[in-house]
Protein backbone atom coordinates (compact mmCIF):
# COMPACT_ATOMS: atom_id res chain seq x y z
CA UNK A 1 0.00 0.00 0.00
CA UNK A 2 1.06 3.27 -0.82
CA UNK A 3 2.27 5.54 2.28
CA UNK A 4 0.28 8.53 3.72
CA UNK A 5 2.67 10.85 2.57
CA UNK A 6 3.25 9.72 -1.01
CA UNK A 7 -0.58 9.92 -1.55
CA UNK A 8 -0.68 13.48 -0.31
CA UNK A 9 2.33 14.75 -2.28
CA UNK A 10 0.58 12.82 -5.41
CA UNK A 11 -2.59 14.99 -4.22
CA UNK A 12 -0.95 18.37 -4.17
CA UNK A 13 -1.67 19.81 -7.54
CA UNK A 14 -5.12 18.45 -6.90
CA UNK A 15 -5.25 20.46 -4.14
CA UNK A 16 -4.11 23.57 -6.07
CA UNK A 17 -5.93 23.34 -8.96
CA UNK A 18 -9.25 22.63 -7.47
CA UNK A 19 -8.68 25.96 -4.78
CA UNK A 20 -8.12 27.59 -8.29
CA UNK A 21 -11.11 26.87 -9.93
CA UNK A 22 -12.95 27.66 -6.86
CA UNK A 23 -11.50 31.69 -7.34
CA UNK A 24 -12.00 31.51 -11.24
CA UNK A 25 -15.49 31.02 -11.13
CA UNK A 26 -15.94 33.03 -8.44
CA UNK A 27 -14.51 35.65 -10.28
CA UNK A 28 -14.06 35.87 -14.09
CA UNK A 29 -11.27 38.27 -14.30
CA UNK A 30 -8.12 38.78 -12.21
CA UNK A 31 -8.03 35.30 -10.92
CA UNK A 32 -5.76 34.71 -7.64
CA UNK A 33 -4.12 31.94 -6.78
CA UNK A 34 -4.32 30.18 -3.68
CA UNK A 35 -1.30 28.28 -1.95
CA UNK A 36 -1.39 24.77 -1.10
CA UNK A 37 1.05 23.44 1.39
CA UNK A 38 1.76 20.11 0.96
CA UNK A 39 4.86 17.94 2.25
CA UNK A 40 7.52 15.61 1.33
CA UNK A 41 9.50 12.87 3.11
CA UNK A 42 8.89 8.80 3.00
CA UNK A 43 7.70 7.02 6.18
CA UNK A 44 9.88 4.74 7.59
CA UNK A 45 9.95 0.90 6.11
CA UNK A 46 11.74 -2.28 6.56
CA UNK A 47 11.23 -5.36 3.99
CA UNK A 48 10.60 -7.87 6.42
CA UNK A 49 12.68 -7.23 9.16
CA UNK A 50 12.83 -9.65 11.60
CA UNK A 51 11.88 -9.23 15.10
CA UNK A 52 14.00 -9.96 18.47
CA UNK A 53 13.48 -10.11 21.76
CA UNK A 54 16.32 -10.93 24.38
CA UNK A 55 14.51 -13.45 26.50
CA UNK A 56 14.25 -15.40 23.93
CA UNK A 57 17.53 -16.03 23.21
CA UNK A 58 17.62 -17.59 26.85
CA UNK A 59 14.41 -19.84 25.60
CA UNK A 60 16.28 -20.82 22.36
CA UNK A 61 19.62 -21.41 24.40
CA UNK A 62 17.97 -23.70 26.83
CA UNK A 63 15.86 -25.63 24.38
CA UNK A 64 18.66 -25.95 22.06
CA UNK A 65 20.46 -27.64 24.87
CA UNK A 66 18.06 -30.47 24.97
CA UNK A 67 18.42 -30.58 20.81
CA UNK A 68 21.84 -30.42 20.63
CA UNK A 69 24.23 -32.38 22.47
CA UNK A 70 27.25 -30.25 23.04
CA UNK A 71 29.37 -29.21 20.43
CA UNK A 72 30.18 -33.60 20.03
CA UNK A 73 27.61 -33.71 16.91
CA UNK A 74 29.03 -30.56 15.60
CA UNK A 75 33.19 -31.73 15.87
CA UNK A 76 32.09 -34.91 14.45
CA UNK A 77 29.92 -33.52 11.22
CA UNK A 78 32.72 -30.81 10.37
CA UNK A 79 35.18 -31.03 8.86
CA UNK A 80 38.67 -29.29 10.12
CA UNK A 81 39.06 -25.33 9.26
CA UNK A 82 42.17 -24.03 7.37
CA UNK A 83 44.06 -21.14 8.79
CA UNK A 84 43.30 -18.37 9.12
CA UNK A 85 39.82 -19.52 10.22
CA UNK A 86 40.01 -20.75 13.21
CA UNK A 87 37.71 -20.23 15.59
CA UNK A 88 37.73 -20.73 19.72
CA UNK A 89 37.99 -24.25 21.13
CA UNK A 90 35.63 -23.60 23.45
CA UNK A 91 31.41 -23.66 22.35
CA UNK A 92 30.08 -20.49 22.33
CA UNK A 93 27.62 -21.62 25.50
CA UNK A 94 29.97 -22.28 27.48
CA UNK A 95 31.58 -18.78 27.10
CA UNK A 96 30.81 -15.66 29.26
CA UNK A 97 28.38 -13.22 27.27
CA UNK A 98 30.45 -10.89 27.75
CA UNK A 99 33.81 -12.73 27.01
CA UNK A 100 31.46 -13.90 23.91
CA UNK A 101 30.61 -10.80 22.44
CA UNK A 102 34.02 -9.91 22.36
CA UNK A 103 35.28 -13.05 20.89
CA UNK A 104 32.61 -12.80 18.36
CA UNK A 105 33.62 -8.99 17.48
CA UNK A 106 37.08 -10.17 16.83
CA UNK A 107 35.69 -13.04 14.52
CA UNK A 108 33.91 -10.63 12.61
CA UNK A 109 37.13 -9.14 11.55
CA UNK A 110 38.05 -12.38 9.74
CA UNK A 111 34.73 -11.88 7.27
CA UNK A 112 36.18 -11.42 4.10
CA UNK A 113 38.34 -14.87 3.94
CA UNK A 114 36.29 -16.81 5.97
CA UNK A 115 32.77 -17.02 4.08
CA UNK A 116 33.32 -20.49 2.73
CA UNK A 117 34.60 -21.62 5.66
CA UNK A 118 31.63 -23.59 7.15
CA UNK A 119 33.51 -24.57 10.78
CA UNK A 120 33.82 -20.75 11.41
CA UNK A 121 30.40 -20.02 9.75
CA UNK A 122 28.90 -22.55 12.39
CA UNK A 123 30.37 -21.24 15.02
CA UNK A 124 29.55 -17.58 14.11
CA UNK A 125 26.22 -19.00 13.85
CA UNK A 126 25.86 -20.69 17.49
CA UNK A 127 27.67 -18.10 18.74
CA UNK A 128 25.04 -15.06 17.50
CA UNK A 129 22.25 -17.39 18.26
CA UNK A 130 23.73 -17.43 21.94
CA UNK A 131 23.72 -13.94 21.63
CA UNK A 132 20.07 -13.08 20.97
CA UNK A 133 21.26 -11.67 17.71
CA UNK A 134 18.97 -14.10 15.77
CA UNK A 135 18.97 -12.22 12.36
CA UNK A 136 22.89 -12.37 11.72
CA UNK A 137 23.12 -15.59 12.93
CA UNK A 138 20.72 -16.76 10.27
CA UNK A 139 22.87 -14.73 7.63
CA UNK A 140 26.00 -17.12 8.43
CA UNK A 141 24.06 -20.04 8.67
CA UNK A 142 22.31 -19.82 5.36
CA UNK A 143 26.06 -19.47 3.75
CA UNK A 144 27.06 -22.49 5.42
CA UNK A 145 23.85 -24.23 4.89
CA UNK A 146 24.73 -23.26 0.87
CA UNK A 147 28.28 -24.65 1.26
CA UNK A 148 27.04 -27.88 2.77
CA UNK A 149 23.31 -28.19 3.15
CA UNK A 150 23.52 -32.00 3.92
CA UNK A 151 24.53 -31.23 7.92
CA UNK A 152 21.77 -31.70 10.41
CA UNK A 153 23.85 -29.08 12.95
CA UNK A 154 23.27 -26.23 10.92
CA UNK A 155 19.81 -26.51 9.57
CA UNK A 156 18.99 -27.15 13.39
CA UNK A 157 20.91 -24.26 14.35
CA UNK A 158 19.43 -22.19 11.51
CA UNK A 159 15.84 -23.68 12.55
CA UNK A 160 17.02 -21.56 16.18
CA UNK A 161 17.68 -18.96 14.46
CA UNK A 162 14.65 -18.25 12.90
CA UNK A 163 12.16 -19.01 15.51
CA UNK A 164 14.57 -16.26 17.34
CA UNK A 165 14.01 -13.42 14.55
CA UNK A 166 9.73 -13.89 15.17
CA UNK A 167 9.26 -16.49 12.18
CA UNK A 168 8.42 -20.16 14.67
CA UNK A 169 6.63 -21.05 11.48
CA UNK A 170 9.20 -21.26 9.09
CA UNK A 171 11.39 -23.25 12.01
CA UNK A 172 8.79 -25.69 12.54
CA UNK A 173 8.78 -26.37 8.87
CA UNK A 174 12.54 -26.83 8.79
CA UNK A 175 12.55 -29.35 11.72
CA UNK A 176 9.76 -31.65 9.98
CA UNK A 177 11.53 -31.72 6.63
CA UNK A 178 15.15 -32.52 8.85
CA UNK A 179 12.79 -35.36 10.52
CA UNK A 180 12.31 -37.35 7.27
CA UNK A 181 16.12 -37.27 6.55
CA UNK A 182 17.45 -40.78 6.26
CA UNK A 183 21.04 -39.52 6.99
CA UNK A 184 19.51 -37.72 10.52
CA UNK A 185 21.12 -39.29 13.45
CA UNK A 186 18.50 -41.52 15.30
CA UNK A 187 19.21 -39.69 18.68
CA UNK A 188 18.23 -36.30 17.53
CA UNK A 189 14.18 -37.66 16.42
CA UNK A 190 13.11 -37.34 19.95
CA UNK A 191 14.55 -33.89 20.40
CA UNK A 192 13.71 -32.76 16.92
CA UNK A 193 10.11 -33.66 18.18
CA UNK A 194 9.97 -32.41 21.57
CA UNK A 195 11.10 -29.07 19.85
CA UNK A 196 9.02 -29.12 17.20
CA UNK A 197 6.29 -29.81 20.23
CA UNK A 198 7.11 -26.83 22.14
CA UNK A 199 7.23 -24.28 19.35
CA UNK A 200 3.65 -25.47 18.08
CA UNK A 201 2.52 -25.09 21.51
CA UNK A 202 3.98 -21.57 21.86
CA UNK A 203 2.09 -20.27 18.01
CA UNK A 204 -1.29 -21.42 19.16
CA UNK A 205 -1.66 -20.83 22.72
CA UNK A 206 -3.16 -17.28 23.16
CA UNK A 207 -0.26 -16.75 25.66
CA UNK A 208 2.66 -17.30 23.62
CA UNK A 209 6.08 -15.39 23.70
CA UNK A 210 5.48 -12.39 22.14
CA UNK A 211 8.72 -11.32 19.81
CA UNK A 212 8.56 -7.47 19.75
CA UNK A 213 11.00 -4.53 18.40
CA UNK A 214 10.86 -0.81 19.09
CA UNK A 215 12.87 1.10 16.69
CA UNK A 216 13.82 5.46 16.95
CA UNK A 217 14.56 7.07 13.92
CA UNK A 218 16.24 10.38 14.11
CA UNK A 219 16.79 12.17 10.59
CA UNK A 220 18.51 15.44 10.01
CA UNK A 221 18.01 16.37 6.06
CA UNK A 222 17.80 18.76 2.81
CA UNK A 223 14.94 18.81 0.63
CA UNK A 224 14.86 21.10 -2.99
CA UNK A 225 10.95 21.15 -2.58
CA UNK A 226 9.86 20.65 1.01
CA UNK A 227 6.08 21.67 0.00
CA UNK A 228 6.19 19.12 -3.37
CA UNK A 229 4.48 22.45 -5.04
CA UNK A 230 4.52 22.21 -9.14
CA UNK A 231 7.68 22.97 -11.28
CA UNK A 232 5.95 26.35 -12.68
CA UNK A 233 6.78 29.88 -12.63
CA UNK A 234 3.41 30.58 -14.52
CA UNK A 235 0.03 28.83 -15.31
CA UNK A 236 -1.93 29.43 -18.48
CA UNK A 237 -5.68 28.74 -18.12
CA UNK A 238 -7.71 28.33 -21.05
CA UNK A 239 -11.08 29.96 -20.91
CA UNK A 240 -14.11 30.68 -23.23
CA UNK A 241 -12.47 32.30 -26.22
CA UNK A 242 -9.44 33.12 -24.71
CA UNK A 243 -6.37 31.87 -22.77
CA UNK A 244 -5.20 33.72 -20.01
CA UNK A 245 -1.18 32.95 -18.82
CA UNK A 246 -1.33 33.82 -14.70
CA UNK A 247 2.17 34.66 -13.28
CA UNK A 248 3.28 32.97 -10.14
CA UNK A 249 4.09 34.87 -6.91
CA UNK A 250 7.19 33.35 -5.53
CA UNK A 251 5.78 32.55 -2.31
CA UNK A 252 3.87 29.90 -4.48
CA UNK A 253 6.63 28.48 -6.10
CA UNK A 254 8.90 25.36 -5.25
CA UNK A 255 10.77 26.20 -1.75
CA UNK A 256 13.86 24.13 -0.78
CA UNK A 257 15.10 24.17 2.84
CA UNK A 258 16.08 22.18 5.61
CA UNK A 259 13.90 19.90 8.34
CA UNK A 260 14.31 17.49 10.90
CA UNK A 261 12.19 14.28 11.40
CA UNK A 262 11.61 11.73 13.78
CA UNK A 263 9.82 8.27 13.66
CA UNK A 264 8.96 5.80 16.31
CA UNK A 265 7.60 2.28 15.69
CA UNK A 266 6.74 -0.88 17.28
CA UNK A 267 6.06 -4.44 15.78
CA UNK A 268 5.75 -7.94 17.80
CA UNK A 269 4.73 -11.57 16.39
CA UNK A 270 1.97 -13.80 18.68
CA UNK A 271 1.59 -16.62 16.90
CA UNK A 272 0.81 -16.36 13.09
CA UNK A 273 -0.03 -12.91 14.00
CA UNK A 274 2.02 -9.65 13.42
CA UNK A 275 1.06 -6.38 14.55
CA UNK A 276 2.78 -2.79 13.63
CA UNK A 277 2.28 0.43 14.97
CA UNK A 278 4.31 4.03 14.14
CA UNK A 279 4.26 7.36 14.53
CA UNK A 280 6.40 10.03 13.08
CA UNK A 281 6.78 14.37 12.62
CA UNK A 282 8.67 16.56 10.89
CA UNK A 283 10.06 19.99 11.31
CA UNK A 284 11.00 22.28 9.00
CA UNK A 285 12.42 26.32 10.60
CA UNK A 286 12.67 27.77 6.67
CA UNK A 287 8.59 26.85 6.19
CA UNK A 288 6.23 26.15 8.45
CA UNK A 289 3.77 24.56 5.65
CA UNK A 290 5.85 21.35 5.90
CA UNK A 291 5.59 20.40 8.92
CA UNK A 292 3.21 17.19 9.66
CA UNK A 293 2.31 14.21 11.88
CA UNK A 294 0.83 10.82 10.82
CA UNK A 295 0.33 7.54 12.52
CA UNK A 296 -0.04 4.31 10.82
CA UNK A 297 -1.18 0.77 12.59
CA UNK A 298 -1.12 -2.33 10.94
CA UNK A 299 -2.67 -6.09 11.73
CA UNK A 300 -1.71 -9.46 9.44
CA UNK A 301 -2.55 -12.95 10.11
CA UNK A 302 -0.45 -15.65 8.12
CA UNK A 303 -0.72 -19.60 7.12
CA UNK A 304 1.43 -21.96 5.26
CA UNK A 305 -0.37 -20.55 2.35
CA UNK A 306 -2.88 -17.62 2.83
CA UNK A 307 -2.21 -14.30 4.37
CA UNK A 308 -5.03 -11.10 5.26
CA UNK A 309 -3.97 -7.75 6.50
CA UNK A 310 -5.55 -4.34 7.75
CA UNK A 311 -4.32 -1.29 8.15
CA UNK A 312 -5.16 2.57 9.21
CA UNK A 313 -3.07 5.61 8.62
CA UNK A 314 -3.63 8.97 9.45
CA UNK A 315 -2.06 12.20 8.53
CA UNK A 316 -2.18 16.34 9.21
CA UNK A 317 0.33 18.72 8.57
CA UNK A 318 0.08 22.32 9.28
CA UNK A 319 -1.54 23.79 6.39
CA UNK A 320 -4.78 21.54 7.59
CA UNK A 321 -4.48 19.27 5.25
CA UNK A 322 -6.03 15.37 6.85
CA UNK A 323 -5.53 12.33 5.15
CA UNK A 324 -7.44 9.17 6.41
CA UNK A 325 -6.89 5.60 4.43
CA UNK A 326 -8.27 2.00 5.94
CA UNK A 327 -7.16 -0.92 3.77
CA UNK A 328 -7.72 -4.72 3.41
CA UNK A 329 -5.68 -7.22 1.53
CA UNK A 330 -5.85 -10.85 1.00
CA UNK A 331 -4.38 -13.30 -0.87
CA UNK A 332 -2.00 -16.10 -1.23
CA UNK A 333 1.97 -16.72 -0.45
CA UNK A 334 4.10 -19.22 -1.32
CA UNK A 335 7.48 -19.85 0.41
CA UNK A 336 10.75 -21.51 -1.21
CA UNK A 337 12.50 -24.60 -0.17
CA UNK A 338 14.96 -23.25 1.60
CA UNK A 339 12.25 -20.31 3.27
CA UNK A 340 14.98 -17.77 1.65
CA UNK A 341 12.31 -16.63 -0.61
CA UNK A 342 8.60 -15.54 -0.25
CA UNK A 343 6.21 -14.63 -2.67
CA UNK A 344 2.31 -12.88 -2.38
CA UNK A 345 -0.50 -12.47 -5.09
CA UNK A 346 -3.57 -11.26 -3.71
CA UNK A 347 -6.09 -8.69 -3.69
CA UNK A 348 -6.11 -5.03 -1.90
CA UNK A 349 -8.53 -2.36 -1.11
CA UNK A 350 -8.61 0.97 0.64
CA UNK A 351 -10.26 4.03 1.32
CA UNK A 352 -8.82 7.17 0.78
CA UNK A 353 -10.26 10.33 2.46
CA UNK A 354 -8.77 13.96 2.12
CA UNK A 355 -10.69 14.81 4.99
CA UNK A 356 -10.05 18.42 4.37
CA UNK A 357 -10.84 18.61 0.78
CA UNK A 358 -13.70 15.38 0.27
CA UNK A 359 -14.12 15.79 -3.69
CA UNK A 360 -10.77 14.57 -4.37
CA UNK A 361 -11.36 11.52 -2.00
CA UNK A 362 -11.43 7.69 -3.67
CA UNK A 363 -11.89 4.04 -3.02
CA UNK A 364 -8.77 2.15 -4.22
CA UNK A 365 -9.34 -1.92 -5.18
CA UNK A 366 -6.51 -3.85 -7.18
CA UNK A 367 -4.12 -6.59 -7.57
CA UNK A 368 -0.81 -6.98 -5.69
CA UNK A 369 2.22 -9.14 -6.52
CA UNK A 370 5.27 -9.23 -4.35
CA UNK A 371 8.49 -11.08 -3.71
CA UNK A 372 11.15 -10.81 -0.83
CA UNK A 373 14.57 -13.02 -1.19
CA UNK A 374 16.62 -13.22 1.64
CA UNK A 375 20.29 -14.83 2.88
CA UNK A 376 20.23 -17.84 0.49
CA UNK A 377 19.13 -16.77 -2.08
CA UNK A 378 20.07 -13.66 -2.32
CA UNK A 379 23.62 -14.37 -1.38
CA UNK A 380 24.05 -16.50 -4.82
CA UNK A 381 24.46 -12.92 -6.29
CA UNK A 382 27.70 -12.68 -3.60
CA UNK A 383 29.62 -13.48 -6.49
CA UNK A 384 29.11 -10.41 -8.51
CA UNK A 385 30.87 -8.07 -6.06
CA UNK A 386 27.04 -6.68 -4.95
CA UNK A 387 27.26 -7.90 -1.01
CA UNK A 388 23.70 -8.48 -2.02
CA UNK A 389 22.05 -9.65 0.88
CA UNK A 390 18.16 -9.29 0.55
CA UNK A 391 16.21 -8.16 -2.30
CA UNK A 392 12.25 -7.17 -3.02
CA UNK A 393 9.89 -6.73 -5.85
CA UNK A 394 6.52 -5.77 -5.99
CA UNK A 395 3.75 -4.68 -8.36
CA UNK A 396 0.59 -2.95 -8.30
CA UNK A 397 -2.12 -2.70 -10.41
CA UNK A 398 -6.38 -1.40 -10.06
CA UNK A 399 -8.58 1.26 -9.73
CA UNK A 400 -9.36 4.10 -8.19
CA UNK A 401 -12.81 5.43 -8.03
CA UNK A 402 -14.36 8.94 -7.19
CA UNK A 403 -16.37 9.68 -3.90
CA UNK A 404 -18.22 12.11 -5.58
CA UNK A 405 -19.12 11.98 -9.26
CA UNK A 406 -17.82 15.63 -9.70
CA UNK A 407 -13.74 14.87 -8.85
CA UNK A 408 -11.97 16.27 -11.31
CA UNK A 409 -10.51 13.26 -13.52
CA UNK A 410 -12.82 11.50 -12.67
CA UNK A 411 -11.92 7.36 -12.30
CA UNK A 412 -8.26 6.73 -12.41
CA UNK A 413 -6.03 4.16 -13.67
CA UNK A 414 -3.13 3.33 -11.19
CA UNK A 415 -0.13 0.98 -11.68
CA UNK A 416 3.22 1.01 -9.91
CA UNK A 417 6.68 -1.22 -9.97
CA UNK A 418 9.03 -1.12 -7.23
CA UNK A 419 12.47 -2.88 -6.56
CA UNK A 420 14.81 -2.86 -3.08
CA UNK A 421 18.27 -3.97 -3.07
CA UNK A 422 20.08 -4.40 0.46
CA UNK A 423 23.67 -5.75 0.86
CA UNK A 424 26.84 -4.95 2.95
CA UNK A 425 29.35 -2.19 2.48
CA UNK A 426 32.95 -1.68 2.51
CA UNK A 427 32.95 -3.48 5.99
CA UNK A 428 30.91 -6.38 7.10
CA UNK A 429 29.10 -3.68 10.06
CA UNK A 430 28.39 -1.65 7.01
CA UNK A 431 25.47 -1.99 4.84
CA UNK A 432 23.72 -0.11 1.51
CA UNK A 433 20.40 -0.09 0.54
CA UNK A 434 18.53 1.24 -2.95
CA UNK A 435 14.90 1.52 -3.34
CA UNK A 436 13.52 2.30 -6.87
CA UNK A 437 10.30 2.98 -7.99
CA UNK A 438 7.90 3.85 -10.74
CA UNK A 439 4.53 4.77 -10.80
CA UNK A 440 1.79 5.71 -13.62
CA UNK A 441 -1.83 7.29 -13.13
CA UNK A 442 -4.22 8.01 -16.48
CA UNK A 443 -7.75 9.22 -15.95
CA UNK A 444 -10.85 8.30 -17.34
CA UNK A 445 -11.99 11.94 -18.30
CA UNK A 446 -11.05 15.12 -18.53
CA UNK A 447 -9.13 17.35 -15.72
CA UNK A 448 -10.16 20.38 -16.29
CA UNK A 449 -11.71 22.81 -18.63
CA UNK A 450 -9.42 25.12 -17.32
CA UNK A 451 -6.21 22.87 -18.23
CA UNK A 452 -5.98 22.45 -21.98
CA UNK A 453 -9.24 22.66 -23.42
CA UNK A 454 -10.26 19.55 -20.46
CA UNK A 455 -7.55 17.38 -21.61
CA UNK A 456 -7.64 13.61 -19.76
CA UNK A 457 -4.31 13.62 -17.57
CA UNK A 458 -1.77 11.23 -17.75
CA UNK A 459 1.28 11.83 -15.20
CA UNK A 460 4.70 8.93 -14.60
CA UNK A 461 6.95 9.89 -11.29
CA UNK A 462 9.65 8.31 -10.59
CA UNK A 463 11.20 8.11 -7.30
CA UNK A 464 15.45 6.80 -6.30
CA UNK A 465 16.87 6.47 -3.04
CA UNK A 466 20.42 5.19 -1.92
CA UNK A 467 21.10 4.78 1.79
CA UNK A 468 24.25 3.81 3.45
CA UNK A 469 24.63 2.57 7.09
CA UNK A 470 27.04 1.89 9.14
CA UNK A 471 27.39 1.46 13.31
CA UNK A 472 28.41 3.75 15.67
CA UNK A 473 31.97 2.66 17.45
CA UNK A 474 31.41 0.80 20.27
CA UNK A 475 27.11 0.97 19.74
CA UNK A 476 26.26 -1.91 17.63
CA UNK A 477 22.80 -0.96 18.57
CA UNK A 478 23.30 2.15 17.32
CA UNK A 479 23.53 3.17 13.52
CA UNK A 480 24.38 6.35 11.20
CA UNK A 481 22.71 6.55 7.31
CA UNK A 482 23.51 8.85 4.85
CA UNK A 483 20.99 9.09 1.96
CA UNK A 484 20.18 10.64 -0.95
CA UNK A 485 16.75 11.12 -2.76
CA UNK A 486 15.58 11.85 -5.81
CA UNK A 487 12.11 12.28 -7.74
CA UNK A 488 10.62 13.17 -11.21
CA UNK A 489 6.91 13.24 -12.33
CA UNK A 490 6.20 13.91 -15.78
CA UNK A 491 2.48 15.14 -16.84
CA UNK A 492 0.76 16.11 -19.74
CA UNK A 493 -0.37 18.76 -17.97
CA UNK A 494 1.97 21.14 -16.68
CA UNK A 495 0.30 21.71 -13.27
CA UNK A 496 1.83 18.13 -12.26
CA UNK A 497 5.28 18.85 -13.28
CA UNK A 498 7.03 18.01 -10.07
CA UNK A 499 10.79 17.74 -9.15
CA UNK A 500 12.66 17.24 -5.99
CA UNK A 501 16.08 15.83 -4.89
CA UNK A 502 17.54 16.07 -1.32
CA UNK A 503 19.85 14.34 1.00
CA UNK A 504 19.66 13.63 4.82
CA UNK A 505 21.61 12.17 7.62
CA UNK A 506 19.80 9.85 10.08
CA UNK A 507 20.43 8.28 13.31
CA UNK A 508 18.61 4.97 14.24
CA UNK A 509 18.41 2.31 17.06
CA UNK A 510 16.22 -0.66 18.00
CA UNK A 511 15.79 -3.15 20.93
């Protein structure tokens, strides 16, 4: 679904145009313009991120116990690592956490050479698991899990690992599939079970473990259009018998400047349900137009095979602009072998209210198709020189249709394509991220007399934007991101000319 603020900036000209109409009829000659303030900015998003929580990692440890014997299974299974891979004699549980972290911080360092090596992969992999730090555990498993997928020690351990980052299903699946192995060591069935047991228990007992993650997003930034106003210095309007060209004032025109934002969010996992919540403002000193707040919450429910969602959003920003949307969607996923991959098709609708302006409002119904690769998969690309670790793709296609009969436009056509690329930086710590998108709108009738003779609109925008993070020294926790954005929408009609670029520094955390 699209976010609050991307709809409103999309709405902007809208906004303009249809204040401008409002003074032109009103008054035949000497028609005045009337400013719309509208905003810019992207609310936060993660392609599914996985959630932690640090008890759990005492859950895992302990239950892992039980499935594992010792490190025995693992010496025997493995075979001996070449210099300069070594890793400690000594398992990671029966290290200090403390003592651990640091051990595992100095492994870390040994990245680069050591990603074939599946002894020190393993033990990275324990060792993070031990650590709570579910997520890059999993990463080190999958590569080792690539290298030599036929060990029972590492798809158990990477079962751990993701029950740890929220997903029990996905474990549950692994451990079933490991239990029909012929080559499975008889000893581990009973534990395999009893695990398998436990987990199940935990996803449909109303008072399972809840996995939850609070995240603070700081964000310091530049933007060349901070009110995503039209790319015009003048407007020509085209009225009975005549055309009349109406000269901007420059308070109307594009304003750059700089703002500060900050976004707050919570998720958490009960079960085969996942539940999202965020808030966020932004702050602008140069123009106190841009300045908002909006609120989003979100509710899914998943199955082997079937997912449903629902979401509400809210947002106001201080020229008294409110934008309300409620959405469903519904459909079908499918996961891969290895659960690297996951793909949706389904079926989405929402309504979309411009509380302060209800003629441009709109119900929204269309067809969705997404994928999200992760650790497995995407690390086949490793080879290329990318550091690719994840990678998403989705497309959108439907309807939508007027409130009120009278919105200029009328019905429109939507359809939008969007691709994410994640992967590591210069350092291991380090990461990069680029999210690309397209997007297309045509309506069914005419905009405007007003705008060329009541020509039907047809608008593309484009949208780029390249983060890199890396953590701060000696606060994994903590992380620095320096990104730049930049967006284009083309129109037929010059009122939706848009530009923008910018570039911002943010500051982030979770726990």
């Amino acid at each position: 679904m699209c976010t609050l603020t991307r709809y409103l900036r999309r709405h902007a000209c809208n906004l303009y145009l249809h204040n401008l109409v409002t003074k032109v009829q009103a008054a035949q000659s000497g028609p005045t313009c009337q400013r719309f303030r509208s905003r810019a900015g992207t609310m936060h998003t993660a392609v599914n991120t996985p959630l932690r929580l640090s008890h759990l990692g005492r859950f895992i440890s302990a239950s892992l116990v039980t499935l594992l014997t010792g490190s025995v299974l693992y010496a025997q299974t493995t075979p001996p690592s070449p210099a300069p891979c070594d890793v400690p004699v000594q398992r990671p549980q029966d290290i200090e956490a403390q003592q651990l972290q640091s051990a595992v911080s100095a492994q870390l360092q040994q990245l680069p050479q050591c990603q074939k090596s599946v002894p020190w992969l393993a033990w990275m992999g324990q060792a993070l698991n031990h650590l709570g730090r579910y997520p890059e555990a999993a990463e080190h498993l999958e590569r080792a899990i690539m290298l030599e997928p036929a060990q029972a020690v590492l798809q158990l351990d990477y079962a751990v690992a993701l029950a740890g980052s929220g997903d029990r299903l996905a474990a549950i699946q692994l451990l079933q599939i490991l239990q029909v192995d012929p080559l499975l060591p008889k000893g581990l069935h009973a534990s395999i079970q009893q695990q398998v047991d436990i987990w199940s228990a935990s996803r449909l007992s109303p008072l399972a473990l809840r996995h939850s993650r609070i995240y603070l997003s700081t964000r310091l930034g530049y933007d060349s259009n901070l009110l995503g106003t039209p790319n015009l210095s003048s407007l020509t309007l085209t009225l009975p018998g005549q055309s009349l060209q109406l000269p901007l004032d420059a308070s109307y025109l594009r304003r750059p400047g700089y703002y500060s934002r900050i976004d707050a969010g919570w998720t958490a996992t009960q079960g085969a349900w996942q539940l999202a919540a965020s808030v966020g403002g932004r702050h602008s000193p140069q123009e106190s137009g841009a300045e908002l707040q909006q609120a989003q919450a979100s509710a899914e429910h998943t199955s082997a095979r079937h997912y449903a969602s629902a979401t509400l959003g809210y947002l106001h920003n201080r020229s008294h602009s409110r934008y309300r949307t409620v959405g469903l969607s519904a459909g079908l996923q499918h996961s891969s072998a290895d659960q690297s991959c996951q793909s949706r098709s389904g079926l989405e609708w929402q309504q979309r209210n411009l509380r302060s302006n209800p003629v441009l409002s709109g119900h929204y119904g269309g067809l969705l198709w997404q994928t999200t690769c992760q650790g497995t998969s995407a690390a086949s690309y490793a080879n290329t020189g990318l550091g690719l670790q994840a990678w998403h793709l989705s497309a959108r296609w439907g309807f939508d249709a007027p409130s009120q009969a009278h919105r200029p436009g009328g019905r429109q056509q939507q359809a939008s394509l969007r691709g994410v690329l994640m992967g590591s930086g210069l350092a291991h710590q380090h990461q990069w991220l680029l999210d690309a998108e397209i997007y297309r709108q045509q309506d069914a009738s005419g905009y405007s007399p007003l705008l060329q003779a009541n020509a039907t609109r047809r608008l593309t925008r484009t949208a780029l934007r390249f983060e890199y993070k890396l953590p701060l020294p000696q606060q994994p926790a903590w992380q620095w991101a320096l990104g730049i954005e930049w967006q284009r929408q083309h129109a037929n009609l010059p009122l939706f000319l848009q530009r923008s670029q910018g570039a911002y520094m943010a500051l982030r955390t979770q726990w």
